[in-house]
Protein backbone atom coordinates (compact mmCIF):
# COMPACT_ATOMS: atom_id res chain seq x y z
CA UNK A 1 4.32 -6.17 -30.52
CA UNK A 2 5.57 -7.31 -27.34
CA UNK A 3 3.95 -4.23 -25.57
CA UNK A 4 0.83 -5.62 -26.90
CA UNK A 5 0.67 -8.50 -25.23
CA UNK A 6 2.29 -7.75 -22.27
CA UNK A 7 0.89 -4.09 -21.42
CA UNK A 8 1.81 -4.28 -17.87
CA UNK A 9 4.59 -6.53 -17.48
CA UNK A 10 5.06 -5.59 -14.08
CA UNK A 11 1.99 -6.40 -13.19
CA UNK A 12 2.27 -9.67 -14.80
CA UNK A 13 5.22 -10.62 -12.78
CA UNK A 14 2.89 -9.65 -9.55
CA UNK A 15 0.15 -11.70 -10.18
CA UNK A 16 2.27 -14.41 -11.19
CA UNK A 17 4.36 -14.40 -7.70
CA UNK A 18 0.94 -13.67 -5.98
CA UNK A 19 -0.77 -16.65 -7.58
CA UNK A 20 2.32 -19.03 -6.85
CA UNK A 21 2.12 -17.92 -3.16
CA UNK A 22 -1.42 -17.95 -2.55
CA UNK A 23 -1.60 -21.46 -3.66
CA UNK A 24 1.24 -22.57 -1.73
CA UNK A 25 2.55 -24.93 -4.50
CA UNK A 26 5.00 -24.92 -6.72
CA UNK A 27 4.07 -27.59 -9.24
CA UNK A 28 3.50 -27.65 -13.32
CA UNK A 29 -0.10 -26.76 -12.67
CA UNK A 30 0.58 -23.91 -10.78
CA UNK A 31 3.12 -22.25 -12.32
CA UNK A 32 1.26 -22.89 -15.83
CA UNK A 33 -2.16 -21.06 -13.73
CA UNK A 34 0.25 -18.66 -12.71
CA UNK A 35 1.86 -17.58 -16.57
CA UNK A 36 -1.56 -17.74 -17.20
CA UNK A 37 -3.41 -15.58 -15.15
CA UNK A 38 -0.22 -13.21 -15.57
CA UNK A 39 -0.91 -12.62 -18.83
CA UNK A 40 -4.79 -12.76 -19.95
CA UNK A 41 -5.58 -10.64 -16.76
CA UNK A 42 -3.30 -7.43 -17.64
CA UNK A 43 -4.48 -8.05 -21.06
CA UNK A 44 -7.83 -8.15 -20.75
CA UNK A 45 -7.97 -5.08 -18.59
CA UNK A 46 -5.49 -3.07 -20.82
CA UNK A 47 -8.12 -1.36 -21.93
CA UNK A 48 -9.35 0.03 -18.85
CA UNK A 49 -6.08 1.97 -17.67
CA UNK A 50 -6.07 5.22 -18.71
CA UNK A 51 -2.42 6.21 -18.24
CA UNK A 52 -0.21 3.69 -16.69
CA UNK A 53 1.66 4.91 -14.01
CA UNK A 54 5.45 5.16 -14.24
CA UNK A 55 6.74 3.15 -10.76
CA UNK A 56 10.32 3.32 -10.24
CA UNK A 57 11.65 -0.47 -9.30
CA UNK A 58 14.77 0.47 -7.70
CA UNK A 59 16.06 1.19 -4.54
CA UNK A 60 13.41 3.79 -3.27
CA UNK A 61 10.75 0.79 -3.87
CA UNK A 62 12.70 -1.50 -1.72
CA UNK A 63 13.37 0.65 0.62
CA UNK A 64 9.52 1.69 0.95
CA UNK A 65 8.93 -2.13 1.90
CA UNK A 66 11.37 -2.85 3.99
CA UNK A 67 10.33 0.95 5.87
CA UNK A 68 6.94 -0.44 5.46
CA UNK A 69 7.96 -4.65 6.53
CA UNK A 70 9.47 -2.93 9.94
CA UNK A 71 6.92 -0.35 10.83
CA UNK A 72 4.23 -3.27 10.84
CA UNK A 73 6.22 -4.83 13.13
CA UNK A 74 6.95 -2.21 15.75
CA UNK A 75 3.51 -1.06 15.36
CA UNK A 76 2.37 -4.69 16.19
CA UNK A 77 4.35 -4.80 19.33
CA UNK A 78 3.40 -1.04 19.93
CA UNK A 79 -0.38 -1.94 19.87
CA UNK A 80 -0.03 -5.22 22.14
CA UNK A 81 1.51 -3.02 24.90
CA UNK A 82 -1.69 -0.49 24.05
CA UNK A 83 -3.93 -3.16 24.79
CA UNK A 84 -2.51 -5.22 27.26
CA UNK A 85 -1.37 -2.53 29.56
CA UNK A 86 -3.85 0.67 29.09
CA UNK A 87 -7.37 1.44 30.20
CA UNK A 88 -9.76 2.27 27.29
CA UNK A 89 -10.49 5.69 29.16
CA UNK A 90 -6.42 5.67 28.55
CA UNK A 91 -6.26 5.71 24.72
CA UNK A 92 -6.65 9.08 22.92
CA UNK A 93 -8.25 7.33 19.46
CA UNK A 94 -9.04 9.85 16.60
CA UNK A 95 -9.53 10.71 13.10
CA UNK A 96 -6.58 12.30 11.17
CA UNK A 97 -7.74 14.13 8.08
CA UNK A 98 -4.09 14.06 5.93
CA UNK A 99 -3.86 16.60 3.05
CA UNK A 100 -2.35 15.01 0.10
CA UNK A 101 0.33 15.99 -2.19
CA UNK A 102 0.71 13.18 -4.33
CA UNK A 103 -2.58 12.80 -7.21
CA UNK A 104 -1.77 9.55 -8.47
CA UNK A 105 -4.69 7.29 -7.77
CA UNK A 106 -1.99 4.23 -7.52
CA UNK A 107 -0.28 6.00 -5.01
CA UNK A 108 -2.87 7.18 -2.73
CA UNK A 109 -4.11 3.47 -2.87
CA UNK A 110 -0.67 2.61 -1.46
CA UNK A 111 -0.53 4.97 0.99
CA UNK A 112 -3.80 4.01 2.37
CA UNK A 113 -3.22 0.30 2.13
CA UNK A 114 -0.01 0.77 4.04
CA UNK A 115 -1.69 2.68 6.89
CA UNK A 116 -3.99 -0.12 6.69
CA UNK A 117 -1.57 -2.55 6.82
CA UNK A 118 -0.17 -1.08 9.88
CA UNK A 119 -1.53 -1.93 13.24
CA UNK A 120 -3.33 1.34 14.82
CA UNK A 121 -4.66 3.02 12.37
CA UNK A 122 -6.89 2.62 9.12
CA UNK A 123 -7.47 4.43 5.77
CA UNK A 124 -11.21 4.97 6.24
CA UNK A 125 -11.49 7.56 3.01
CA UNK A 126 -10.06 9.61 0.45
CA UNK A 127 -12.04 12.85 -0.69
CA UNK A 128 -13.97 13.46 -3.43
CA UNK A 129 -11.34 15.81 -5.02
CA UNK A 130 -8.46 13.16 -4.02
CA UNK A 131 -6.48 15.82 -1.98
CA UNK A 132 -7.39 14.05 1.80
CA UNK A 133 -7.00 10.73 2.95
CA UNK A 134 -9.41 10.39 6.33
CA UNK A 135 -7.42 7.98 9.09
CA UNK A 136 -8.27 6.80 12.43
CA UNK A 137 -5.84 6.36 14.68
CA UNK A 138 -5.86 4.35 18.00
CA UNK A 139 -3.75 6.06 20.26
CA UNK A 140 -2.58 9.43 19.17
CA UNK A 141 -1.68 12.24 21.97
CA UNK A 142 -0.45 14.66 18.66
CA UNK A 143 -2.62 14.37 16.02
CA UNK A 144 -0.60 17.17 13.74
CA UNK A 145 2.48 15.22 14.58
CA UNK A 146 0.86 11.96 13.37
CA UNK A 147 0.15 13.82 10.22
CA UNK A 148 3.36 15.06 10.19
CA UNK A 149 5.08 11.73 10.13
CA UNK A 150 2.80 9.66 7.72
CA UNK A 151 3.74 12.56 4.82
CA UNK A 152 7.26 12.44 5.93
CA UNK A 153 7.78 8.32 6.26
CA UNK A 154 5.42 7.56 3.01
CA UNK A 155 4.20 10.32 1.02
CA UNK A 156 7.64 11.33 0.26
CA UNK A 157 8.61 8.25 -0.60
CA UNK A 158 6.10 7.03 -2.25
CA UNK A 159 6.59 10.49 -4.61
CA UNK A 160 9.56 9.30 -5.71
CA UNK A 161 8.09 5.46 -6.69
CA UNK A 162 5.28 7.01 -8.37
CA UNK A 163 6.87 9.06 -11.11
């Protein structure tokens, strides 16, 4: 019973921290909008998910965002000095094709929004087959070792979140 009518209870609890944040407010109204929108919106798309992925809560997911809370801010200071203190001609910007080894759709999303997310590059497209994620990269003198370190600092973790 209770798995009917909260599917995704995760998800739930997302959207209802996401809503309270977004509106900046923490009042009877909101939190009521928040409950909500928690629960008709993984209900009414229940339907639609065909398996529901199995994410692991615990320590390797915190770890991923605080990994993923630090390397956004390194990478912002890491792009200033890019642009503040190199020529154009300077910057050796190009496209990373990554082969994948996770197949999870939920996880490749996360791995692209978190290169997206990060300042200097951008998740421009997955293939057809799902086993390449196509990146651009603003300044990369080693492309393989670029490669090299996105699979080892997220793929692999995100393996283990994505069961």
């Amino acid at each position: 019973m209770m798995r009917r009518l909260f599917p995704h209870p995760a998800l739930s609890g997302l959207l209802v921290l996401v809503w309270v944040l977004l509106v900046n407010d923490i009042s009877a109204g909101t939190v009521v909008m928040a409950l909500l929108v928690g629960f008709f919106v993984p209900l009414f798309t229940a339907p639609y998910w065909r398996d529901k992925p199995l994410i692991n809560l615990g320590w390797p997911l915190a770890g991923y965002v605080a990994l993923v809370i630090w390397d956004i801010v390194v990478a912002n200071f890491q792009v200033a000095w890019l642009i503040l203190f190199r020529r154009n001609r300077d910057l050796n910007s190009c496209w990373l094709v990554i082969p994948l080894d996770i197949r999870k759709p939920e996880a490749i999303t996360t791995l692209a929004g978190t290169i997206s997310l990060t300042p200097g590059t951008v998740s421009a497209d997955v293939s057809a087959d799902g086993h390449a994620l196509l990146v651009h990269a603003l300044d990369a003198s080693d492309p393989e070792a670029e490669i090299a370190k996105i699979k080892a600092r997220y793929e692999s973790r995100l393996k283990r979140i994505f069961r």
